[in-house]
Protein backbone atom coordinates (compact mmCIF):
# COMPACT_ATOMS: atom_id res chain seq x y z
CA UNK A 1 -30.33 5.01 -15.87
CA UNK A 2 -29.32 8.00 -14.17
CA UNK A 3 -25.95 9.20 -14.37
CA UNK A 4 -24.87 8.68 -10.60
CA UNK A 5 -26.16 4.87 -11.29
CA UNK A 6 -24.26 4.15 -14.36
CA UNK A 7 -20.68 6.16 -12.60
CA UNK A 8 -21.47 3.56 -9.28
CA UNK A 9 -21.81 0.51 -11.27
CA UNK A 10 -18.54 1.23 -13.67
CA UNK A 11 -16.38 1.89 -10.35
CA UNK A 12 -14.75 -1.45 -9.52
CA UNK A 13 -14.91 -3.00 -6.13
CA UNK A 14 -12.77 -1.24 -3.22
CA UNK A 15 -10.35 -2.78 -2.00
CA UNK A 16 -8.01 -1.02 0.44
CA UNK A 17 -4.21 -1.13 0.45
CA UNK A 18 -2.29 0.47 3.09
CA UNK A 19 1.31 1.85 1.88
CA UNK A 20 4.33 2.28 4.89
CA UNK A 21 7.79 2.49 5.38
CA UNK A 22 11.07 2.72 7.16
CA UNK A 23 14.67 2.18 8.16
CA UNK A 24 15.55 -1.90 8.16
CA UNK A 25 18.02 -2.37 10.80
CA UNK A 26 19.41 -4.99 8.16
CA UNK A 27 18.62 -5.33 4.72
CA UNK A 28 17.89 -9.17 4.83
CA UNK A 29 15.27 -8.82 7.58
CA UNK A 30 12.22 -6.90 7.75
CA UNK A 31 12.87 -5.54 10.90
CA UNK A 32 12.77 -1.70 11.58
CA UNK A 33 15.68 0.64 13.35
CA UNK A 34 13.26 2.65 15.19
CA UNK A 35 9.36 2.40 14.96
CA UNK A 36 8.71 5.65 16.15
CA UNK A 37 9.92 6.91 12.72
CA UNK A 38 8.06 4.82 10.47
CA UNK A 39 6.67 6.44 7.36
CA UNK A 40 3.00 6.01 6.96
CA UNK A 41 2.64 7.26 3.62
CA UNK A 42 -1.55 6.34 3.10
CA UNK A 43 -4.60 4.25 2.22
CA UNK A 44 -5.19 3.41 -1.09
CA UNK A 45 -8.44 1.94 -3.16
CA UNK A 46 -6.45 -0.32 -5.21
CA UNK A 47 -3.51 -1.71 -5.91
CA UNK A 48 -2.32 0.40 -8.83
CA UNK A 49 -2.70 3.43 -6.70
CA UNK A 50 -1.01 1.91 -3.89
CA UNK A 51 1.99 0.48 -6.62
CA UNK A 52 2.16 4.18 -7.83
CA UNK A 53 2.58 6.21 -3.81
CA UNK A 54 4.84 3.02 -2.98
CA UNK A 55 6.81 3.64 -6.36
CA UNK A 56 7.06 6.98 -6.19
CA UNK A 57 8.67 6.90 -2.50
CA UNK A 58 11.06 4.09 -3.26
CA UNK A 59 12.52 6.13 -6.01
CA UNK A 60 12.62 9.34 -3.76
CA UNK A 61 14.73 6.98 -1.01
CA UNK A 62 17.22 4.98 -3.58
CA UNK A 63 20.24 6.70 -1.85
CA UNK A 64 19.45 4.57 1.40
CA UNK A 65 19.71 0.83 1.05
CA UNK A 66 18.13 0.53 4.00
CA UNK A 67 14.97 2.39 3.55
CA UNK A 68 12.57 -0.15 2.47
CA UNK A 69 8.55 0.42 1.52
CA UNK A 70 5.88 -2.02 1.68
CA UNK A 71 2.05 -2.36 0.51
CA UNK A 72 0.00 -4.20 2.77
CA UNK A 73 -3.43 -5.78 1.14
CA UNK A 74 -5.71 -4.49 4.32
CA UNK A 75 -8.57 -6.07 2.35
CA UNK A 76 -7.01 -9.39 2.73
CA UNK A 77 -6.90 -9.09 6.13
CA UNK A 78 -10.40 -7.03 6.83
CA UNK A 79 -11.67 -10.18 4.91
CA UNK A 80 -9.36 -13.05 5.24
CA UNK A 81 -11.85 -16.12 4.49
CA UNK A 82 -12.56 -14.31 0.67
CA UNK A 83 -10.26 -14.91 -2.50
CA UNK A 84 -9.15 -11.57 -3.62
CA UNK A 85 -7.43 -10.60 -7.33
CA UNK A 86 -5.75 -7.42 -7.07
């Protein structure tokens, strides 16, 4: 097996999550002050890379109760009918 063979089939399957954010208007609804400043912090392979950019900008926004960050499964919805484990 040739090395490019053995590095594809160790890789696990891709599937994408999509990590955002922004000011809640209130902090029992998820509903944003002003859409226009959403943060779109990036697409992700997995979850655990996704879990660590979503982390990493929750800590960096503690200060503001408001400022919420979410991880969105985009393979769930780019394939809805399959049963996903992430």
């Amino acid at each position: 097996m040739r090395p490019t063979e053995s590095h594809a089939m160790s890789e696990s399957k891709q599937l994408l999550h999509f990590v955002f954010g922004g000011e809640l208007k209130d902090t029992q609804e998820v509903e944003f002050k002003d859409l226009t400043k959403l943060d779109f912090v990036g697409m992700y392979p997995n979850f655990a890379e996704a879990r660590k950019a979503w982390r990493a900008k929750a800590q960096a926004t503690v200060d503001n109760a408001q400022m919420r960050y979410f991880v969105v499964h985009m393979h769930r919805l780019m394939e809805p009918d399959k049963d996903h484990h992430s």
